[in-house]
Protein backbone atom coordinates (compact mmCIF):
# COMPACT_ATOMS: atom_id res chain seq x y z
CA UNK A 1 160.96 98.49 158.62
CA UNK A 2 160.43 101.68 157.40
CA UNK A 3 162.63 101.16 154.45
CA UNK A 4 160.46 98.29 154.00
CA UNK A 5 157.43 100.23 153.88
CA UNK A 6 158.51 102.74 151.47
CA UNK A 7 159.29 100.18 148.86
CA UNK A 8 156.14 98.55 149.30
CA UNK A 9 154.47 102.49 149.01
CA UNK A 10 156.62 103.03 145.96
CA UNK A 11 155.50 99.43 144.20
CA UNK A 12 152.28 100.60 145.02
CA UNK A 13 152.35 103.55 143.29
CA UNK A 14 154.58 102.42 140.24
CA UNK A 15 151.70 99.36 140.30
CA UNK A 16 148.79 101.96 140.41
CA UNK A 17 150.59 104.41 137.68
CA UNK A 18 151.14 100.79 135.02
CA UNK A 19 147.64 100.32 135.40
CA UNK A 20 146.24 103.42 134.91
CA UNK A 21 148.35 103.64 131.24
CA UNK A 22 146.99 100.32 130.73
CA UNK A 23 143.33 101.94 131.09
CA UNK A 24 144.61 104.71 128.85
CA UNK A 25 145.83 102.43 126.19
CA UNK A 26 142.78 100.13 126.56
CA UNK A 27 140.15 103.17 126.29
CA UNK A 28 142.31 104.11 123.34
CA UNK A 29 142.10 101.01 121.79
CA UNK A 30 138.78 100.81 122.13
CA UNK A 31 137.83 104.18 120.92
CA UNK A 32 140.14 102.50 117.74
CA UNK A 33 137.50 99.69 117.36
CA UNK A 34 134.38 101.68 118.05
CA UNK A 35 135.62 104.13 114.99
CA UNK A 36 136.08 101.08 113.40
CA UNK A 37 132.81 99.81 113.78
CA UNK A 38 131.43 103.52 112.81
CA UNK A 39 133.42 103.30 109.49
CA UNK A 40 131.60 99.61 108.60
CA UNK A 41 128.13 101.15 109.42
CA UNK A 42 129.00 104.42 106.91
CA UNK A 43 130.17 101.83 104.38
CA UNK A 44 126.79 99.83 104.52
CA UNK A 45 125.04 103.26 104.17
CA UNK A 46 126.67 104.01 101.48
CA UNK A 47 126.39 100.72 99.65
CA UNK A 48 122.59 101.05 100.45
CA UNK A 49 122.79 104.64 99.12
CA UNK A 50 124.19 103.14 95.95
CA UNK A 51 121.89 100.27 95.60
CA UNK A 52 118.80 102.52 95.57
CA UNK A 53 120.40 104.92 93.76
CA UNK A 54 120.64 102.75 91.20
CA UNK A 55 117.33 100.96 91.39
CA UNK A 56 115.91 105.32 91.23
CA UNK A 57 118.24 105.35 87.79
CA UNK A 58 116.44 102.25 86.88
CA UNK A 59 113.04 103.20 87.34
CA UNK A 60 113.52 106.90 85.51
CA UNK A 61 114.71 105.36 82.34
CA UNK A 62 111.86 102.76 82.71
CA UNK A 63 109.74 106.08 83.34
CA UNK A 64 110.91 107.78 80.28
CA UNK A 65 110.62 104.50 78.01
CA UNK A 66 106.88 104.09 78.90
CA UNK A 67 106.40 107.88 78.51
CA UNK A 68 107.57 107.61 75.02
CA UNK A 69 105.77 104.39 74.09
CA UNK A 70 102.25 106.42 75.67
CA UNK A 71 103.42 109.23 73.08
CA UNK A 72 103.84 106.88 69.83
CA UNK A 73 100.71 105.35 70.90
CA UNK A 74 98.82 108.49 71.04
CA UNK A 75 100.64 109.47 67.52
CA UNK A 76 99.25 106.05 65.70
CA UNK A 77 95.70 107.24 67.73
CA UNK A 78 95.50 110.06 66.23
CA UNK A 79 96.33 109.64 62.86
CA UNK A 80 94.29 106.20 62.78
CA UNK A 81 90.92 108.65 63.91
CA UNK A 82 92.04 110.81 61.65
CA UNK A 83 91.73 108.53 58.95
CA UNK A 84 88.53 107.17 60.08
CA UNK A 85 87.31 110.29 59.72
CA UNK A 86 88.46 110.67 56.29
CA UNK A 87 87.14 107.35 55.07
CA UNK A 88 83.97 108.55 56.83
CA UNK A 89 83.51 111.83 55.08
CA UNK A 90 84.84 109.89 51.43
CA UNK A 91 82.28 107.56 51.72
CA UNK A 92 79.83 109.92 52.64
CA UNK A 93 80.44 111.97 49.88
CA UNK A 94 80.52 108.92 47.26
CA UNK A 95 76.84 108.14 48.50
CA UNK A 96 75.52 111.37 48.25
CA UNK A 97 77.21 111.51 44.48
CA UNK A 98 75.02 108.19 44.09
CA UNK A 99 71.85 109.93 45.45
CA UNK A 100 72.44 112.78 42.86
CA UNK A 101 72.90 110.07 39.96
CA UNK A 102 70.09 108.52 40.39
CA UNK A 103 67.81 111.47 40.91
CA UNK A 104 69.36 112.91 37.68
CA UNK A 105 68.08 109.32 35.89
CA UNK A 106 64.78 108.84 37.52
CA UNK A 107 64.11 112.78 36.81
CA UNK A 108 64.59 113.04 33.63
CA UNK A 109 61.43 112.26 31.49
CA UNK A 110 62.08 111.02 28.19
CA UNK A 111 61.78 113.64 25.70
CA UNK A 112 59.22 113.69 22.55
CA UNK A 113 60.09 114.71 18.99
């Protein structure tokens, strides 16, 4: 009986050591699958990362277009006043020749001899 016994104690305890490397293994494998899982969730970041990375790209050259399309416009302002003011002054000064015209005809009397 006692023989008996001890084999039984001994398949116990070979039965008891199995499982607990099966719990090893399985926590292992697990840990495997959870750094797994980790791995996935840094790639999505990273694809996000990209993706707005590129829609900031996008928006700075979209920046830099309409900054230089403000600057041409202020240019063609600029030189448009500019030319108004010109045309102004020109045809200011073409009346004002006028006015002196005709004050030299209507001033002079006609002379007797």
């Amino acid at each position: 009986r006692s023989s008996d016994l001890e084999r039984s104690k001994e398949a116990l305890q070979e039965l008891t050591q199995n499982q607990v490397v099966l719990l090893d293994t399985l926590e292992q494998e697990i840990s495997k699958f959870r750094e797994c899982s980790a791995i996935l969730d840094i790639n999505a970041l990273l694809s996000e990362a990209k993706h707005y990375h590129n829609k900031l790209v996008n928006v700075r050259k979209e920046m830099m277009s309409l900054h230089e399309k403000t600057s041409k416009l202020k240019k063609r302002a600029l030189k448009l006043q500019q030319k108004r003011q010109k045309d102004d002054l020109e045809r200011e000064q073409q009346r004002e020749r006028e006015l002196e015209r005709e004050k030299q005809l209507i001033a002079k009397p006609a002379k007797r001899t």
